[in-house]
N, C-alpha and C. Protein backbone atom coordinates (compact mmCIF):
# COMPACT_ATOMS: atom_id res chain seq x y z
N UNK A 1 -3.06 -27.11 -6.38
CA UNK A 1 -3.61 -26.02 -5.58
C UNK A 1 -2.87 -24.73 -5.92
N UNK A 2 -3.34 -23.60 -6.08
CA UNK A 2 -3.21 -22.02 -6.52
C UNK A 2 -2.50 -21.66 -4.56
N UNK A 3 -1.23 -21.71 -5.04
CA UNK A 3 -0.23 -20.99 -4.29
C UNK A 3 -0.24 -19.57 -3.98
N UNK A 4 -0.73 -19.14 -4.84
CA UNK A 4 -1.21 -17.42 -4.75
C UNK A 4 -1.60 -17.09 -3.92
N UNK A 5 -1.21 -15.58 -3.14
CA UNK A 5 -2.00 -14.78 -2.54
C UNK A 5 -1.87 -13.43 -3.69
N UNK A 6 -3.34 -12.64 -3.23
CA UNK A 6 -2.63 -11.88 -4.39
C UNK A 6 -2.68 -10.49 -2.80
N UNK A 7 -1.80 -9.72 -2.57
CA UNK A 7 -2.27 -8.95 -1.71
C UNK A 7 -2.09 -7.58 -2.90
N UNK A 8 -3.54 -7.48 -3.37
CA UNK A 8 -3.71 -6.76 -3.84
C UNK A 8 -3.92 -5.25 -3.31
N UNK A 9 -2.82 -4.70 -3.60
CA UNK A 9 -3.01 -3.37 -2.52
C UNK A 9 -3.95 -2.60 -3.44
N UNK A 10 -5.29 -2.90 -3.29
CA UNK A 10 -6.38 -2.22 -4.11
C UNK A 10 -6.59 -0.97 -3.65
N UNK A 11 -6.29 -0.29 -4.07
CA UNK A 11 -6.07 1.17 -4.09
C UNK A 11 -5.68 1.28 -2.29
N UNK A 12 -4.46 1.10 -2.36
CA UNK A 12 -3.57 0.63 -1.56
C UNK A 12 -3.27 2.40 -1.28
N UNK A 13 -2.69 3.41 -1.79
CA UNK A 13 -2.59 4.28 -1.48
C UNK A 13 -3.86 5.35 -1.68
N UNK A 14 -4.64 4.68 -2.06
CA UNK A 14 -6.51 5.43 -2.58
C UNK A 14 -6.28 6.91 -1.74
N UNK A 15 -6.70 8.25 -2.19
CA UNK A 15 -7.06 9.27 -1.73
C UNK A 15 -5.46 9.48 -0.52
N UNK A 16 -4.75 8.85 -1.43
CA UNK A 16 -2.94 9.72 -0.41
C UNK A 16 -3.43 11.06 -0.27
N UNK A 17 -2.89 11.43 0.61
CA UNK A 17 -2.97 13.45 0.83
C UNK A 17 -1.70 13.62 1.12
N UNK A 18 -1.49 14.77 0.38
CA UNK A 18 -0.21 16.03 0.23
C UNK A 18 0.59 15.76 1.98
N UNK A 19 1.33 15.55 2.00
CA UNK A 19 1.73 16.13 3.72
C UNK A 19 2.10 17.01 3.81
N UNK A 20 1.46 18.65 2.84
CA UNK A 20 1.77 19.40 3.40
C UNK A 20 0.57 19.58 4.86
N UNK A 21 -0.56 18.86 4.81
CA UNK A 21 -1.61 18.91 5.61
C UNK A 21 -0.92 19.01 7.39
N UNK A 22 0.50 17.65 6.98
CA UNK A 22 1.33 17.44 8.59
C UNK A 22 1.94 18.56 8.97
N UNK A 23 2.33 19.13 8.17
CA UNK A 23 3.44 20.58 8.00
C UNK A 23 2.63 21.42 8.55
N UNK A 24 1.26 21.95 8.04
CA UNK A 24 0.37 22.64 8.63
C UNK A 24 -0.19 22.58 10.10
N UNK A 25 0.14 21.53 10.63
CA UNK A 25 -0.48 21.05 12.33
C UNK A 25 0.54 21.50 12.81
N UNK A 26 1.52 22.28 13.09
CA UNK A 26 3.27 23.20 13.10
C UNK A 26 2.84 24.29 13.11
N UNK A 27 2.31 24.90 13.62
CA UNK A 27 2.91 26.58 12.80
C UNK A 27 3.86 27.20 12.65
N UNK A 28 4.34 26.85 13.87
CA UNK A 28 6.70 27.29 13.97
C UNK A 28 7.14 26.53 12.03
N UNK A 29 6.60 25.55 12.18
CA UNK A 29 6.89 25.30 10.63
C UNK A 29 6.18 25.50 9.74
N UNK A 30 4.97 25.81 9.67
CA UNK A 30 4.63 26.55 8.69
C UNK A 30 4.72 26.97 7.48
N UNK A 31 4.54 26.92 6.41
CA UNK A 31 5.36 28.09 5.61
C UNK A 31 4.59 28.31 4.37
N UNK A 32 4.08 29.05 3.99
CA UNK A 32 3.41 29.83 2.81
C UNK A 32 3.18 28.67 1.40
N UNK A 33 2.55 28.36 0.85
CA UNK A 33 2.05 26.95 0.04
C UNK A 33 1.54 27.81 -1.06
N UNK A 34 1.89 27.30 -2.42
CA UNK A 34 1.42 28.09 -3.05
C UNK A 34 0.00 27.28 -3.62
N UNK A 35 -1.17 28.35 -4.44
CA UNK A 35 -2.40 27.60 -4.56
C UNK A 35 -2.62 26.71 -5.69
N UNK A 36 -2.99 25.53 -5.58
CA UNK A 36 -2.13 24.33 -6.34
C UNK A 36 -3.58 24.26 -7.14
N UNK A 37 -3.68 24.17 -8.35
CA UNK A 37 -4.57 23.86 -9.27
C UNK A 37 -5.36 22.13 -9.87
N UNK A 38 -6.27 21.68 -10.18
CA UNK A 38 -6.57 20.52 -10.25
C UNK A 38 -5.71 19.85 -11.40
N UNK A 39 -4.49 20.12 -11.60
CA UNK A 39 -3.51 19.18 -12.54
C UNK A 39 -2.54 18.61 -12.04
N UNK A 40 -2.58 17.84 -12.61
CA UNK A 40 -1.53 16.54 -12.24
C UNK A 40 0.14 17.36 -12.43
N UNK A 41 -0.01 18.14 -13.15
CA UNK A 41 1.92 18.48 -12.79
C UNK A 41 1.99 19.73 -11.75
N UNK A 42 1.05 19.34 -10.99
CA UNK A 42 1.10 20.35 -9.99
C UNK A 42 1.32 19.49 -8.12
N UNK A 43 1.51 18.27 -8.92
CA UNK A 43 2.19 17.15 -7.80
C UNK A 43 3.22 17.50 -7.58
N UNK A 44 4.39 17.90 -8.99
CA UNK A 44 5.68 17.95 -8.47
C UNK A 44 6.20 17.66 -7.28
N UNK A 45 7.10 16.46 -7.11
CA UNK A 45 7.81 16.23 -5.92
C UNK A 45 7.46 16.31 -4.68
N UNK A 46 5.71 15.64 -4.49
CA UNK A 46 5.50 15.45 -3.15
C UNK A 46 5.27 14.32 -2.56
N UNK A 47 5.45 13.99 -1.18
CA UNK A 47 5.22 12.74 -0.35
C UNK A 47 3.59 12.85 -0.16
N UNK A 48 3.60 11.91 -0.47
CA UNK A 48 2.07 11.70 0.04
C UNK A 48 1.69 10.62 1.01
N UNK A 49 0.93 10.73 2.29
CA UNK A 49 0.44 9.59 2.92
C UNK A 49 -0.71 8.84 2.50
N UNK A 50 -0.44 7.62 3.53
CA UNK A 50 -2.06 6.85 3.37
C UNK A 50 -3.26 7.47 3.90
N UNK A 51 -4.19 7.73 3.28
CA UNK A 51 -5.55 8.09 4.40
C UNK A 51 -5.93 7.34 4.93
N UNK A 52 -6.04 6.68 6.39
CA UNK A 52 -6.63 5.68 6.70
C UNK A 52 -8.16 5.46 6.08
N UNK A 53 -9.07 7.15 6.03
CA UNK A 53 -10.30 6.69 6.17
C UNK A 53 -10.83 6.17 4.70
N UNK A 54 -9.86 6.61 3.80
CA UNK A 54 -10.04 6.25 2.11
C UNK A 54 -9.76 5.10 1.68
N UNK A 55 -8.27 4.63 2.30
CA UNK A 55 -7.25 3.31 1.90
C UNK A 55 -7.97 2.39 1.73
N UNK A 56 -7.59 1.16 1.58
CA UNK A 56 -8.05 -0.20 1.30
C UNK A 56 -6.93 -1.08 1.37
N UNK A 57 -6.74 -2.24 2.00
CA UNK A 57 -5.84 -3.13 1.39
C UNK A 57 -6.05 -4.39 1.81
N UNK A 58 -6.20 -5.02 0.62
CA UNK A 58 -7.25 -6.55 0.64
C UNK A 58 -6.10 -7.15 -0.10
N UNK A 59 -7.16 -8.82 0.15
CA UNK A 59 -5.74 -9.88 -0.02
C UNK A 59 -6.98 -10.68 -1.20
N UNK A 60 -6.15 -11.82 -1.55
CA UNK A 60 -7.38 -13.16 -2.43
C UNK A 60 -6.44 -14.07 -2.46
N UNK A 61 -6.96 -15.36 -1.76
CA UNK A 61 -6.51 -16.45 -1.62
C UNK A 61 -7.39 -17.71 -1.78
N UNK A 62 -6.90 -18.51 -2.63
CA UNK A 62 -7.77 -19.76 -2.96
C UNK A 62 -7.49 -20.68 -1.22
N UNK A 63 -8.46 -21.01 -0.46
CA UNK A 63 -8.69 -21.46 0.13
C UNK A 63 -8.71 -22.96 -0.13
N UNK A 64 -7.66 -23.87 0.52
CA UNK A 64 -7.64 -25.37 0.24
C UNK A 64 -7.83 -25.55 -1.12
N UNK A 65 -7.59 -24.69 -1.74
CA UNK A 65 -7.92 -24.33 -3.32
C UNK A 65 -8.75 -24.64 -3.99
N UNK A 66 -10.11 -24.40 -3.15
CA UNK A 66 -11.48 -23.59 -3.77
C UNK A 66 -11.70 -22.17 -4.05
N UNK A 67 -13.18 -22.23 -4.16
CA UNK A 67 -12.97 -20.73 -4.07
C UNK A 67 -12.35 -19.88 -3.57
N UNK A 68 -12.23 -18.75 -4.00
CA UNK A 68 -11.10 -17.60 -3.49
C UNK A 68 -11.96 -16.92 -2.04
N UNK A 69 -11.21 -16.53 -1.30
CA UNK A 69 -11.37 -15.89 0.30
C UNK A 69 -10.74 -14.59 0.14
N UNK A 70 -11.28 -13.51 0.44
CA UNK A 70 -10.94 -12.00 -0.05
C UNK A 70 -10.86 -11.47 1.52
N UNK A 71 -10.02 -10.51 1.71
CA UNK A 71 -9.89 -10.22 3.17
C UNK A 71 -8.95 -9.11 2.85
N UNK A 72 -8.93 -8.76 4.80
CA UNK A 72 -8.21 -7.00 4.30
C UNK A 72 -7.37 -7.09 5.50
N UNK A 73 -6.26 -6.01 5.52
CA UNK A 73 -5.94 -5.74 6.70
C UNK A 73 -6.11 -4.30 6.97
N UNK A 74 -6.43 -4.16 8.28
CA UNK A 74 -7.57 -2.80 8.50
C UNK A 74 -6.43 -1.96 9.26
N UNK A 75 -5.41 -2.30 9.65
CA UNK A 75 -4.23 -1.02 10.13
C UNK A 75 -2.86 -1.08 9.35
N UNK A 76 -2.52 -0.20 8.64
CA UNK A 76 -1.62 -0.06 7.73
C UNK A 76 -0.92 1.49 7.42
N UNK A 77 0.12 1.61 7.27
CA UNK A 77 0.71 2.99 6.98
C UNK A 77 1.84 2.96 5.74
N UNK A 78 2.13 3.95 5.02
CA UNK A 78 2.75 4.05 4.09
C UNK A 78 3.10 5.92 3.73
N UNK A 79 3.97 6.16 3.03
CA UNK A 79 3.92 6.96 2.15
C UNK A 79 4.56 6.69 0.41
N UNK A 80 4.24 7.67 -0.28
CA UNK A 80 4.24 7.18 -1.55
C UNK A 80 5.29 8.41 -2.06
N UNK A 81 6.38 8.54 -2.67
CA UNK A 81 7.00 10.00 -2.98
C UNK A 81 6.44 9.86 -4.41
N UNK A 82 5.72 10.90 -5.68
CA UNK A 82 5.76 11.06 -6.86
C UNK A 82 5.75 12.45 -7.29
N UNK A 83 6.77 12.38 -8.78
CA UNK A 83 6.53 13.28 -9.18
C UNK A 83 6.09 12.92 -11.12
N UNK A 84 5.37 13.34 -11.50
CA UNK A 84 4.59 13.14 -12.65
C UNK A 84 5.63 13.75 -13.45
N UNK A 85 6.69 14.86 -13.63
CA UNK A 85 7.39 15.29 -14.42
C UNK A 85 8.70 14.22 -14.08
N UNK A 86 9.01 13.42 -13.49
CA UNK A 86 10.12 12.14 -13.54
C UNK A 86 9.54 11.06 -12.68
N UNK A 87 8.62 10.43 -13.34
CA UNK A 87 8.07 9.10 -12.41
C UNK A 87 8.77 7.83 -12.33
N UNK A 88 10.43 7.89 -12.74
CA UNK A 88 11.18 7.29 -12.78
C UNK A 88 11.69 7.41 -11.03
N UNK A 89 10.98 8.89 -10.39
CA UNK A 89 12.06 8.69 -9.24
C UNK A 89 10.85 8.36 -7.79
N UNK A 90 9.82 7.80 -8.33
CA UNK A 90 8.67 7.18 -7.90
C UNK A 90 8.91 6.38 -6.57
N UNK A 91 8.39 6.79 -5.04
CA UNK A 91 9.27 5.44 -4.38
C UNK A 91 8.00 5.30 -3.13
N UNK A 92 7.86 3.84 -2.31
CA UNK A 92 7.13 3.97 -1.59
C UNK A 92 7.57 3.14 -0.30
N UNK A 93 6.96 3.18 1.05
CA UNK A 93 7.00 2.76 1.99
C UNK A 93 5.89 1.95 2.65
N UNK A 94 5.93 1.18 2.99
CA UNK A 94 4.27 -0.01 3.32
C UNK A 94 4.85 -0.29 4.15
N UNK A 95 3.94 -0.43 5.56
CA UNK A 95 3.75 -1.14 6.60
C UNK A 95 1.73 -1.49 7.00
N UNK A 96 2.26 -3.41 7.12
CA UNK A 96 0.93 -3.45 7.66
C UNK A 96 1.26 -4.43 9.04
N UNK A 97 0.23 -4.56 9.98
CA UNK A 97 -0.19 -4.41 10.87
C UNK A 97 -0.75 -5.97 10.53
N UNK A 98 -0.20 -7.05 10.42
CA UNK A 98 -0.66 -8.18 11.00
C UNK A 98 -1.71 -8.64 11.04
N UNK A 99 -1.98 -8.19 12.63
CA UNK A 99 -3.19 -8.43 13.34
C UNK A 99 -4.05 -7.84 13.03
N UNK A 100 -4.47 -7.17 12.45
CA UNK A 100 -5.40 -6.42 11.91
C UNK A 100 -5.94 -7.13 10.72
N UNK A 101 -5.49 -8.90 10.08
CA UNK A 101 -6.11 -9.14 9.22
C UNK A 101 -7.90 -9.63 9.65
N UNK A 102 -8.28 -9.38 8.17
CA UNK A 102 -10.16 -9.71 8.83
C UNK A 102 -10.44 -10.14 7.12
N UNK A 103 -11.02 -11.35 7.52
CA UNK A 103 -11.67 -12.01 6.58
C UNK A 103 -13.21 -12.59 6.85
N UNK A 104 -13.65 -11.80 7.72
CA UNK A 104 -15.14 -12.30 7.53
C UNK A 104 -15.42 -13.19 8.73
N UNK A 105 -14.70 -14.10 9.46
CA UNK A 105 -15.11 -15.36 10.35
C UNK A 105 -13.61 -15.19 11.12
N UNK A 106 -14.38 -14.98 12.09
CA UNK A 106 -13.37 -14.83 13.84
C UNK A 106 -12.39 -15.74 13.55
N UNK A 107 -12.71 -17.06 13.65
CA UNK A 107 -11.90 -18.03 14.02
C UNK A 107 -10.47 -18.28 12.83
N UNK A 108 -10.94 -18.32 11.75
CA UNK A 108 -10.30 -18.20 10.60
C UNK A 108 -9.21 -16.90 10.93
N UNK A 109 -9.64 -15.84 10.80
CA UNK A 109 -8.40 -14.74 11.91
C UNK A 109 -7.65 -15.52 12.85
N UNK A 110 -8.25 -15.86 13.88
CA UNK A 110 -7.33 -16.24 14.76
C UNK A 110 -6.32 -17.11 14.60
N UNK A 111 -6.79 -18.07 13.71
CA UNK A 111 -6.08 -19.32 12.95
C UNK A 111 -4.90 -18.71 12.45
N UNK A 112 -5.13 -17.48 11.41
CA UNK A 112 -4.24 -17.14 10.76
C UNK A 112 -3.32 -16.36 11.34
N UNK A 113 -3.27 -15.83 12.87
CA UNK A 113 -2.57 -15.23 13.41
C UNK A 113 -1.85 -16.04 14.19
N UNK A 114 -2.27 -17.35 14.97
CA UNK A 114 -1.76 -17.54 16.03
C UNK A 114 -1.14 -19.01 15.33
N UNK A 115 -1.05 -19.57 14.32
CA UNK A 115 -0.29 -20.81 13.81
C UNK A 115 0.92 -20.09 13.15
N UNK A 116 2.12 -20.92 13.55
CA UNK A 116 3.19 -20.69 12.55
C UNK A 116 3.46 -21.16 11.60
N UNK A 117 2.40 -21.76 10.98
CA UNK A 117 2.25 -22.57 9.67
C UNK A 117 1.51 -21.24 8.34
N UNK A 118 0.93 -19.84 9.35
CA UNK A 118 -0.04 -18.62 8.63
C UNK A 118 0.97 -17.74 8.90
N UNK A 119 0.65 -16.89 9.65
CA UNK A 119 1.40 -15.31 9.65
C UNK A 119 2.13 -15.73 11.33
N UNK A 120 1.79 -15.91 11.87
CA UNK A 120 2.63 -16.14 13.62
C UNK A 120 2.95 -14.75 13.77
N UNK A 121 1.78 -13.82 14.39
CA UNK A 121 1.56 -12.73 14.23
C UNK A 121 2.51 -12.29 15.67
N UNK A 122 2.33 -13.15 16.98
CA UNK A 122 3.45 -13.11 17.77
C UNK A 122 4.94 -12.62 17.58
N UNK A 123 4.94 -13.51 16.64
CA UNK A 123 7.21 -13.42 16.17
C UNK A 123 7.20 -12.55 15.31
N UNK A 124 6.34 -12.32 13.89
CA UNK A 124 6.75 -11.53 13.04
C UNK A 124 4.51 -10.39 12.87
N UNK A 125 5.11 -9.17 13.53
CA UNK A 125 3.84 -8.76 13.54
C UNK A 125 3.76 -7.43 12.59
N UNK A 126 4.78 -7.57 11.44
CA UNK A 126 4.78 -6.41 10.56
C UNK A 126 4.65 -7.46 8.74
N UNK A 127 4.10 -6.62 7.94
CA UNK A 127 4.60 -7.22 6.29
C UNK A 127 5.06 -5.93 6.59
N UNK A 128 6.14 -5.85 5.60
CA UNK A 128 6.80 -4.16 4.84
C UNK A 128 7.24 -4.33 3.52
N UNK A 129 6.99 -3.50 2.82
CA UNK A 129 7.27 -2.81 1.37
C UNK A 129 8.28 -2.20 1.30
N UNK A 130 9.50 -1.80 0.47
CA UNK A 130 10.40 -0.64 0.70
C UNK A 130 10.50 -0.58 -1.07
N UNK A 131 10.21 0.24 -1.60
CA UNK A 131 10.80 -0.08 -2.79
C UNK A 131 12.31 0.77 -3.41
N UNK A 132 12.64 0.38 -4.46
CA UNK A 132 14.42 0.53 -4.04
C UNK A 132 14.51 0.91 -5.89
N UNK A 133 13.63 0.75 -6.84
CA UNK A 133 13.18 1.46 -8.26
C UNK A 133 11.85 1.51 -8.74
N UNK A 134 12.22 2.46 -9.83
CA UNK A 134 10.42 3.08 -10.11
C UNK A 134 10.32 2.65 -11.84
N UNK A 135 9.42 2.11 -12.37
CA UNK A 135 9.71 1.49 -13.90
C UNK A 135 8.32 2.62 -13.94
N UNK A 136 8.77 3.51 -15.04
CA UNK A 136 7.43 4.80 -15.17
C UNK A 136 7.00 3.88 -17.00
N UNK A 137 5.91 3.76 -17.43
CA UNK A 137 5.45 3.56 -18.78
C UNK A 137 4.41 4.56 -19.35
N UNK A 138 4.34 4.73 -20.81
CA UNK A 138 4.19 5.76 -21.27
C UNK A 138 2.82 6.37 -21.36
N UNK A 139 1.50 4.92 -21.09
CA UNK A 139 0.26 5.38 -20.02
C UNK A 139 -0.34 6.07 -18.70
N UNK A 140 1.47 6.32 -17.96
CA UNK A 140 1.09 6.87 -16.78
C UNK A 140 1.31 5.59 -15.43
N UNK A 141 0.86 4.84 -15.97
CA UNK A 141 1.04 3.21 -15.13
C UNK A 141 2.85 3.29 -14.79
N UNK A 142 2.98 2.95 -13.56
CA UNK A 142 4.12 2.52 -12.87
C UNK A 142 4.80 1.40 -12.26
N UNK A 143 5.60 0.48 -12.20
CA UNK A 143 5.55 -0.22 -11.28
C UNK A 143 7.28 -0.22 -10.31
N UNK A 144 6.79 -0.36 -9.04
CA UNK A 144 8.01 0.05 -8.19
C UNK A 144 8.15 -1.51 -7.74
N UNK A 145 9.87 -1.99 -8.09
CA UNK A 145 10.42 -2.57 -7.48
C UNK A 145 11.12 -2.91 -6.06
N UNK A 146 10.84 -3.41 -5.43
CA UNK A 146 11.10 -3.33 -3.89
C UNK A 146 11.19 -4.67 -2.97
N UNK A 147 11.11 -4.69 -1.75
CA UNK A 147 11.74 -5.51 -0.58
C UNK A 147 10.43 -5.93 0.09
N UNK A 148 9.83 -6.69 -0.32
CA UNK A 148 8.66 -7.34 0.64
C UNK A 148 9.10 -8.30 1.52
N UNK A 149 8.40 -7.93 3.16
CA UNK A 149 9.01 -8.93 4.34
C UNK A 149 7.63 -9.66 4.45
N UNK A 150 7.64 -10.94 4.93
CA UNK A 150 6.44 -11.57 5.53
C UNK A 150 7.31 -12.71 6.03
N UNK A 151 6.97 -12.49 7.75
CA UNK A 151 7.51 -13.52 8.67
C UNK A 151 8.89 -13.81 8.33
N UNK A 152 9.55 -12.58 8.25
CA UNK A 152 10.55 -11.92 8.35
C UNK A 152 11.62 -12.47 7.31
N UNK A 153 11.19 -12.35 6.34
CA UNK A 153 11.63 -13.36 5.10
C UNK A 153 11.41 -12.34 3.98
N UNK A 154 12.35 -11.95 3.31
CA UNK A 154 12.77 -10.73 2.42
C UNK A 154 12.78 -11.36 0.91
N UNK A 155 11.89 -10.70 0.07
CA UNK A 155 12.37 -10.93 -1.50
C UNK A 155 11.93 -9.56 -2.05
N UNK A 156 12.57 -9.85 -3.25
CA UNK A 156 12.21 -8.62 -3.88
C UNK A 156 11.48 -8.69 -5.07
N UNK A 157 10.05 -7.91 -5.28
CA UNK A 157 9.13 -8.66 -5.98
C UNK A 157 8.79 -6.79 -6.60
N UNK A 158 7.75 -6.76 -7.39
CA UNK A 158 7.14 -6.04 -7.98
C UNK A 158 5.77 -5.47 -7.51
N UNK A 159 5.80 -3.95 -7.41
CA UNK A 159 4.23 -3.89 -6.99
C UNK A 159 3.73 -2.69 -8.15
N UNK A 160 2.38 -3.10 -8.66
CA UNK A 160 2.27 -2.30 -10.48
C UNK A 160 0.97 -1.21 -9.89
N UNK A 161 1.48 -0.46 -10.07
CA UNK A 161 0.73 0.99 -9.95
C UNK A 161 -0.41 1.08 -11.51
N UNK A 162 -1.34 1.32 -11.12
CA UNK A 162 -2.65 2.38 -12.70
C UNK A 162 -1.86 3.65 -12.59
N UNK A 163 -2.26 4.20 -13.70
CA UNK A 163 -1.91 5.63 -13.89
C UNK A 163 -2.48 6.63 -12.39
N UNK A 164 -2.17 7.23 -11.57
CA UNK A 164 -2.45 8.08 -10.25
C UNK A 164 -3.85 8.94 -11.60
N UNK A 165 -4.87 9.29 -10.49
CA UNK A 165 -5.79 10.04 -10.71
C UNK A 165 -5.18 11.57 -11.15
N UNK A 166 -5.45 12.21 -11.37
CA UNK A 166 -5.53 13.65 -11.04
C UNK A 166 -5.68 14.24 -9.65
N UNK A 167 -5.10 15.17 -8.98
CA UNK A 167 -5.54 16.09 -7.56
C UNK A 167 -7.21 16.48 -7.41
N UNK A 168 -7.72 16.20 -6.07
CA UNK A 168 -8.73 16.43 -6.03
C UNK A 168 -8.88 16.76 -4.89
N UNK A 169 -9.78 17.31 -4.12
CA UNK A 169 -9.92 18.02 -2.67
C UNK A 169 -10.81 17.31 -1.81
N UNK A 170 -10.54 17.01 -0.70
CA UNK A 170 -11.53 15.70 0.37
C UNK A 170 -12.72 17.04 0.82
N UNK A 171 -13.13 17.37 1.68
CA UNK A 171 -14.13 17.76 2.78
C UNK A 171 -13.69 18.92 3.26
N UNK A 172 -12.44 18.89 3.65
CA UNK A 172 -11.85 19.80 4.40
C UNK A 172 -10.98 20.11 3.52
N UNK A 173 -11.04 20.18 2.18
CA UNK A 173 -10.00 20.83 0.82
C UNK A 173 -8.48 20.52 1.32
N UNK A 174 -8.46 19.53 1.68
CA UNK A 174 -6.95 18.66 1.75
C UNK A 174 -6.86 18.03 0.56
N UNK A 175 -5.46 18.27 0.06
CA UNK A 175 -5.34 17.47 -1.34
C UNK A 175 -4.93 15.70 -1.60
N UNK A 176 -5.74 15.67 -2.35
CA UNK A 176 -5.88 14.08 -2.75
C UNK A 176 -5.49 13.79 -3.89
N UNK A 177 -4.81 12.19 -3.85
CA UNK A 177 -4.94 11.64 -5.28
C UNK A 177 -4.74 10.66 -4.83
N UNK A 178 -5.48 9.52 -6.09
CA UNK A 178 -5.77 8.44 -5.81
C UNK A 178 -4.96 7.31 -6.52
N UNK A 179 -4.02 6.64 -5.61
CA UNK A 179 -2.93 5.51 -6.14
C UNK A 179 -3.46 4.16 -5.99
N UNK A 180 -3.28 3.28 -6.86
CA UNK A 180 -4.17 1.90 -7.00
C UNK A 180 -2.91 1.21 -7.48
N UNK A 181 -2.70 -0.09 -6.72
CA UNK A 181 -1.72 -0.73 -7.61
C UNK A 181 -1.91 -2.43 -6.52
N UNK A 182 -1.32 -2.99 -7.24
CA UNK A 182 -1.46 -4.64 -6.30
C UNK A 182 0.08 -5.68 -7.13
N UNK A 183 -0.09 -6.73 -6.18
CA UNK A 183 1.50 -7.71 -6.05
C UNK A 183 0.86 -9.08 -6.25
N UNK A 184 0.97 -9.49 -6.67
CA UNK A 184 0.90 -11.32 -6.75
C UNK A 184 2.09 -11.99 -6.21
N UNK A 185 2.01 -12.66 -5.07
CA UNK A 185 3.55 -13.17 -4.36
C UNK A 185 2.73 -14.66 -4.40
N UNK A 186 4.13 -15.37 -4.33
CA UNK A 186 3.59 -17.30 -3.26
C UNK A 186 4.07 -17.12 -2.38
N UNK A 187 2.97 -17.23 -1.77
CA UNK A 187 2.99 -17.23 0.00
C UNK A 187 4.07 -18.31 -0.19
N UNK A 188 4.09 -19.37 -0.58
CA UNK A 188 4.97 -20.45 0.43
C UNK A 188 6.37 -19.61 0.47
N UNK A 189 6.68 -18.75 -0.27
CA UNK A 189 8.41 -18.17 -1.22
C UNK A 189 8.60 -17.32 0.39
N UNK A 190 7.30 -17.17 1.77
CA UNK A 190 7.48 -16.45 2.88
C UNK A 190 6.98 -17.67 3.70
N UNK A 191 6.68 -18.88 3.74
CA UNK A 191 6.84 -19.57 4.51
C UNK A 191 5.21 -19.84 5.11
N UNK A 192 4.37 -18.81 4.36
CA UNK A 192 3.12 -18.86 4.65
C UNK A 192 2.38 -20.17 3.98
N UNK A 193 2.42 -21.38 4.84
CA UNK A 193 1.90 -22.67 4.01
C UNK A 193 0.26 -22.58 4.36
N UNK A 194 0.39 -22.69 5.55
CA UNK A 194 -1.49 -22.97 6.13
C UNK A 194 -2.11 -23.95 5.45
């Protein structure tokens, strides 16, 4: 049986926005922004958040090890720091939200929340990311090394970034770019047997 989960953070940071957007909800903080052009070295050294309404972050798991079962968790936060002129100093923050997993069939959720044989969403109701290095390659592709928790059980695994999009503007000309990257862990290595 395929031990795998893959929690593919499929475009896990999709459509991040600038926080200068948070800075702006301040006006005491405030402060003059200069007008940033549609190129990528015009990221220089910013944090970027998750958009909730853009994000994505889905899982794939061979089920009793049949077919694969694809599912998401629908409340999650992060920020991502990059800068395209040293993507060596690349770093990110993940938090998800447990209970918020959804795979299609009620019960199957509930299963997976309320057994301590799945997630035991009770005792441990966070996964977290921290990553702690940034491996930049010469496509643009990244991958950040870091501290994944699940049911409060720490390793340190790999999560591989695509090359970031280019800057682009949402609705309300808030700046965007779009980060895609995903992890292949064994659940059992967190205790997740089910």
């Amino acid at each position: 049986m395929l031990r795998y989960v893959c929690i593919a953070i499929i475009v896990l940071l999709t459509a991040c926005q600038s926080d200068d957007r948070v800075r702006e909800a301040n006006p005491e903080e405030s402060q003059p922004t200069a007008v940033r052009s549609f190129n990528p070295g015009s990221l220089v050294g910013h944090h970027y958040f998750m958009d909730e309404q853009h994000s994505y972050l889905g899982f794939k798991i061979k089920y009793f090890g049949y077919s694969p079962v694809r599912g998401r968790f629908d409340v999650f936060d992060g920020t991502l720091f990059y800068d395209p002129e040293y993507p060596a100093a690349t770093s990110a923050t993940v938090f998800i939200d447990v209970s918020s997993i959804h795979t299609g069939q009620e019960r199957r959720d509930e299963d997976l929340l309320r057994e301590d044989t799945w997630f035991d969403a009770v005792d441990h109701p966070y996964i977290s990311f921290y990553s702690t290095e940034a491996i930049p390659y010469e496509n643009g592709s990244f991958d950040l090394i870091g501290e994944i928790t699940v049911k409060g059980i720490s390793r340190m695994d790999t999560l591989s970034f695509d090359r970031p999009t280019d800057i682009s503007r949402d609705w309300a000309e808030n700046e965007q770019v779009d980060f895609s990257g995903k992890m292949t862990i064994d659940r059992q290595d967190f205790e997740v047997f089910g």
